[in-house]
Protein backbone atom coordinates (compact mmCIF):
# COMPACT_ATOMS: atom_id res chain seq x y z
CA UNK A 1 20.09 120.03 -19.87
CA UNK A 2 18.38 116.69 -19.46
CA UNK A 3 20.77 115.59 -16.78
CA UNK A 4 20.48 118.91 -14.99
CA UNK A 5 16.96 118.63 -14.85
CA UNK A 6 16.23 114.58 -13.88
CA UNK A 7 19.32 113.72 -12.57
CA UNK A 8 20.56 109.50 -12.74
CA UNK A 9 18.63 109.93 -16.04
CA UNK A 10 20.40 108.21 -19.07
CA UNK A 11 18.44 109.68 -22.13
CA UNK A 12 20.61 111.27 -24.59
CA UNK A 13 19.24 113.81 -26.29
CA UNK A 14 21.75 113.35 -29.59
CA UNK A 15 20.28 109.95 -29.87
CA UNK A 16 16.35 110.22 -29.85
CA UNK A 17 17.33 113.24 -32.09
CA UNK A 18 19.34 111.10 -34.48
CA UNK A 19 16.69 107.97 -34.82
CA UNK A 20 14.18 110.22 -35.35
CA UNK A 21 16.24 111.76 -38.38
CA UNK A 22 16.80 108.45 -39.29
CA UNK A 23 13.43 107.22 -39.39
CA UNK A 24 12.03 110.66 -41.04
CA UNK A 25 14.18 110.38 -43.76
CA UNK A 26 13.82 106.08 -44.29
CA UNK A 27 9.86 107.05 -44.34
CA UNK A 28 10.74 110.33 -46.82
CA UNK A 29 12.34 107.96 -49.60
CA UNK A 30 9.69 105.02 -49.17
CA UNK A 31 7.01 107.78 -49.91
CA UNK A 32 9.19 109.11 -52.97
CA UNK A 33 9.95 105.92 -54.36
CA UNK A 34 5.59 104.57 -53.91
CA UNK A 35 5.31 107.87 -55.80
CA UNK A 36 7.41 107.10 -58.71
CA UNK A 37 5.00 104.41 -59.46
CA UNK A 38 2.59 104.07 -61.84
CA UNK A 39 -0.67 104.57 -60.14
CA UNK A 40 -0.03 106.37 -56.76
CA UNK A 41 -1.08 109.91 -56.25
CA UNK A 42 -0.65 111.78 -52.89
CA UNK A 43 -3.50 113.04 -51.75
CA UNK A 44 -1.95 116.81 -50.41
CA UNK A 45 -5.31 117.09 -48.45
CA UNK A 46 -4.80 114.42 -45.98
CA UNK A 47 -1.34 114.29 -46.69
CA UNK A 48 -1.38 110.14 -47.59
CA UNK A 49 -0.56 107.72 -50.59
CA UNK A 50 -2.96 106.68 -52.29
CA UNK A 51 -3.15 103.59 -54.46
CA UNK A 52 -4.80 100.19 -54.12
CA UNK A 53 -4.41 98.48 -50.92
CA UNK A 54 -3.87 95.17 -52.46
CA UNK A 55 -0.54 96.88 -54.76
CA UNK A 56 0.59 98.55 -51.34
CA UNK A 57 0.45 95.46 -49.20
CA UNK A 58 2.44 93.21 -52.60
CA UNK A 59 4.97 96.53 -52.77
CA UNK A 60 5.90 96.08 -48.94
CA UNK A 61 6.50 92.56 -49.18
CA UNK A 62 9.77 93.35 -50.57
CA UNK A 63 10.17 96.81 -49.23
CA UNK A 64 10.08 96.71 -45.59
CA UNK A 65 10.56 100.94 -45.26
CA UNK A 66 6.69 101.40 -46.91
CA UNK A 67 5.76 99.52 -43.95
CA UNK A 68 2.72 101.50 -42.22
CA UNK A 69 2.71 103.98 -44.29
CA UNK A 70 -0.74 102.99 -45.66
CA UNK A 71 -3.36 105.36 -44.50
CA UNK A 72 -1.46 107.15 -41.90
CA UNK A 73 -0.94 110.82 -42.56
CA UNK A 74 2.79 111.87 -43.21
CA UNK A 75 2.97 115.88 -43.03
CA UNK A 76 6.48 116.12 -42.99
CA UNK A 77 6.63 115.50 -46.93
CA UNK A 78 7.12 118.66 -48.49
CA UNK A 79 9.62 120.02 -46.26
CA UNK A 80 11.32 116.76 -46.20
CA UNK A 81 11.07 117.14 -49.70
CA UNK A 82 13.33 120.22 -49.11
CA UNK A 83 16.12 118.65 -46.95
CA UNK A 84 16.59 115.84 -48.44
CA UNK A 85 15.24 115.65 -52.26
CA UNK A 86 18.25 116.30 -53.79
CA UNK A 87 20.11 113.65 -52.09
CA UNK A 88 17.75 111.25 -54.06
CA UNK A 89 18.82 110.08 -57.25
CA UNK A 90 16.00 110.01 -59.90
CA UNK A 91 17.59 108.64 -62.73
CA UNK A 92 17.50 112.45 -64.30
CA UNK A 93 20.62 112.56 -66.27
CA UNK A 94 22.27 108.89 -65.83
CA UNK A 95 24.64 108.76 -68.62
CA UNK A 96 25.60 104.64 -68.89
CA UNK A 97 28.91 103.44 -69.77
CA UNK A 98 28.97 103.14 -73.16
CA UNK A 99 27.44 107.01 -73.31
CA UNK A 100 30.45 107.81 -71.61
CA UNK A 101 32.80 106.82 -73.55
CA UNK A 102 31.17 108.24 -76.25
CA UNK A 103 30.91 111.45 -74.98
CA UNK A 104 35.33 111.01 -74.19
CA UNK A 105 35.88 110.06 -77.64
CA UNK A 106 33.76 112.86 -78.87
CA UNK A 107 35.32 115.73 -76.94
């Protein structure tokens, strides 16, 4: 449809559609893994994190996906939440090594 439209045009729809996927869900897990920390809320009003600046700027020193997500209103999050929340592991239900064999032994 693009190419119909403006023709010698080389967007690709597939493509923008794809990064922006991408990027939705890279911003999706950085929000759910701030969360899972002691001392961030979100703030469902204006749809932010919220925690101390000076924690947020430390915690995005060594992960590079919070990056500018201070401040800046992410709606998407509960419908993200949605699509991709069970493709997040939580730690719900980890059974370690040594529980597993256990748990052979025992059957």
């Amino acid at each position: 449809m693009i190419a119909e439209r403006l023709p010698g045009c080389d967007l690709r729809a597939s493509l923008h559609i794809e990064s922006r996927v991408k990027y939705l869900k890279q911003k999706y897990c950085a929000i759910t893994e701030i969360l899972s920390k002691t001392g961030v809320t979100w703030d469902d009003q204006r749809k932010i994190i919220s925690c101390d600046k000076k924690w947020y700027d430390d915690w995005c020193k060594m992960h590079e996906s919070a990056k500018g997500l201070w401040g800046m209103p992410f709606p998407h999050l509960d419908v993200l939440a949605e699509i991709y929340g069970k493709d997040r592991a939580t730690g719900e239900g980890v059974e370690t090594f040594v529980d597993a064999v256990h748990n052979i032994e025992n059957e």
